[in-house]
Protein backbone atom coordinates (compact mmCIF):
# COMPACT_ATOMS: atom_id res chain seq x y z
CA UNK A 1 59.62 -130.58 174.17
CA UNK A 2 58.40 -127.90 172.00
CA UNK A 3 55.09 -127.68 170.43
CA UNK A 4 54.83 -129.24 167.12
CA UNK A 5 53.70 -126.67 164.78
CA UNK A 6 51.11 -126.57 161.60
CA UNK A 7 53.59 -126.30 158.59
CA UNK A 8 57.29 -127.72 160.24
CA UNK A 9 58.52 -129.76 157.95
CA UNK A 10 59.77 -132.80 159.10
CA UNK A 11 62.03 -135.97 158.01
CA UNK A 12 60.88 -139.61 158.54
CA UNK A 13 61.43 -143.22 157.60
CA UNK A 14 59.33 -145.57 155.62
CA UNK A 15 58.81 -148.94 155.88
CA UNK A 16 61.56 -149.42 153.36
CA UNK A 17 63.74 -147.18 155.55
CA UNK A 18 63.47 -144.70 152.65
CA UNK A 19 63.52 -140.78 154.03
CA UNK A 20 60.50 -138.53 153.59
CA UNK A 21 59.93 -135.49 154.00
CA UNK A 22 56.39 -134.39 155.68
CA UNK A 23 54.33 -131.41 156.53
CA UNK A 24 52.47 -130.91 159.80
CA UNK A 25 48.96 -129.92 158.55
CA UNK A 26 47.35 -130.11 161.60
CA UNK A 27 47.81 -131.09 165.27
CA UNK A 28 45.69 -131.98 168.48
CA UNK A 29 45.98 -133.09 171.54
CA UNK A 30 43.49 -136.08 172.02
CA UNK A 31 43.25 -137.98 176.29
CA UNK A 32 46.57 -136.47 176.73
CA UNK A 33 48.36 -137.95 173.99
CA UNK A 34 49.76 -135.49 170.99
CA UNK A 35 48.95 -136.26 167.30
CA UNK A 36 49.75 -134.86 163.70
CA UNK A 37 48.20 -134.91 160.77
CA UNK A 38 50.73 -134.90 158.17
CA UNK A 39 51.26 -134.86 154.26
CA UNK A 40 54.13 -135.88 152.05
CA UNK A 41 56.13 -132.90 150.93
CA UNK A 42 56.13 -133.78 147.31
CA UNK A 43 52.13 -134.59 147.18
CA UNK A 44 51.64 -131.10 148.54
CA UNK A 45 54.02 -129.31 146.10
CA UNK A 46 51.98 -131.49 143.17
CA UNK A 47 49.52 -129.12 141.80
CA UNK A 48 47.17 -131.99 141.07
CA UNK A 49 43.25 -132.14 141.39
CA UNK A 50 43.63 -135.89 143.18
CA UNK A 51 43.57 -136.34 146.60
CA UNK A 52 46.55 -136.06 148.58
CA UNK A 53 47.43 -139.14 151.38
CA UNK A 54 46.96 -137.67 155.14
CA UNK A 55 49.05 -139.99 157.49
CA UNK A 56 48.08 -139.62 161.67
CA UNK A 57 51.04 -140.08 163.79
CA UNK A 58 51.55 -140.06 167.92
CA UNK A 59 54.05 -137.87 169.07
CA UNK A 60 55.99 -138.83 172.33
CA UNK A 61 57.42 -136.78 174.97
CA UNK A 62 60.18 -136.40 173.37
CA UNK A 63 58.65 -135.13 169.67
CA UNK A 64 59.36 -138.27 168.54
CA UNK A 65 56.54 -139.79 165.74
CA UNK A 66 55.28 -143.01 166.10
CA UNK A 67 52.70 -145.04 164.19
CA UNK A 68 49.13 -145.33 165.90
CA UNK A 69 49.17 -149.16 166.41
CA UNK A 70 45.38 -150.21 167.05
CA UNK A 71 42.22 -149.52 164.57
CA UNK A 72 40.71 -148.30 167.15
CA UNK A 73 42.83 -145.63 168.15
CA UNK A 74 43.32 -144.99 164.79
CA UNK A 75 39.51 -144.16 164.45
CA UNK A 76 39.44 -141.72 167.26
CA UNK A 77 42.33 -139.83 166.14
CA UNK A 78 40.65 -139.85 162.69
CA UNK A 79 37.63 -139.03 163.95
CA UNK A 80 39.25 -135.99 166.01
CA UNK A 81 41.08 -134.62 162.67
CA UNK A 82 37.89 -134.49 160.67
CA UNK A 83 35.43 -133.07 163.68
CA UNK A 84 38.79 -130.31 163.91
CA UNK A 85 38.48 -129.73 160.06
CA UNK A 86 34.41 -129.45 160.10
CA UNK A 87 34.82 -126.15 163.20
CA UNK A 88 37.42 -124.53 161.09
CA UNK A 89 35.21 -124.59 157.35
């Protein structure tokens, strides 16, 4: 698989099977497991003062995105993102 990159832009499904188009913003690699950080395509084109929605996903061996299933690995991976965010200020 090839490494995900900061700015690919990528196509996924919604819950209502609806396509969207993200943007990597950032990517780590956290106990061996690859995650993204990634934006909506249209939020990030808005030029808006309001918050945009970040969205974590795993990515599997084969660069596949998948939803982070438990709380708590969704507050590691969260918790990864922002210490990442903090070093590069």
């Amino acid at each position: 698989m090839e490494k995900i990159e900061v700015g690919e832009i990528f196509t996924i499904s919604d819950e209502n099977n609806e396509e969207q188009e993200v943007e990597v913003l950032a990517a780590l690699n956290l106990d061996g497991t690859d995650y993204v950080a990634v934006s909506f395509v249209d939020d990030l084109q808005e030029d808006t003062e309001e918050d945009i929605d970040i969205f974590f996903l795993k990515v599997d061996e084969d660069g596949d995105f998948s939803a982070i299933e438990t709380d708590e690995e969704f507050d590691k991976v969260s918790a990864a993102f922002d210490e990442m965010m903090d070093e590069e200020e």
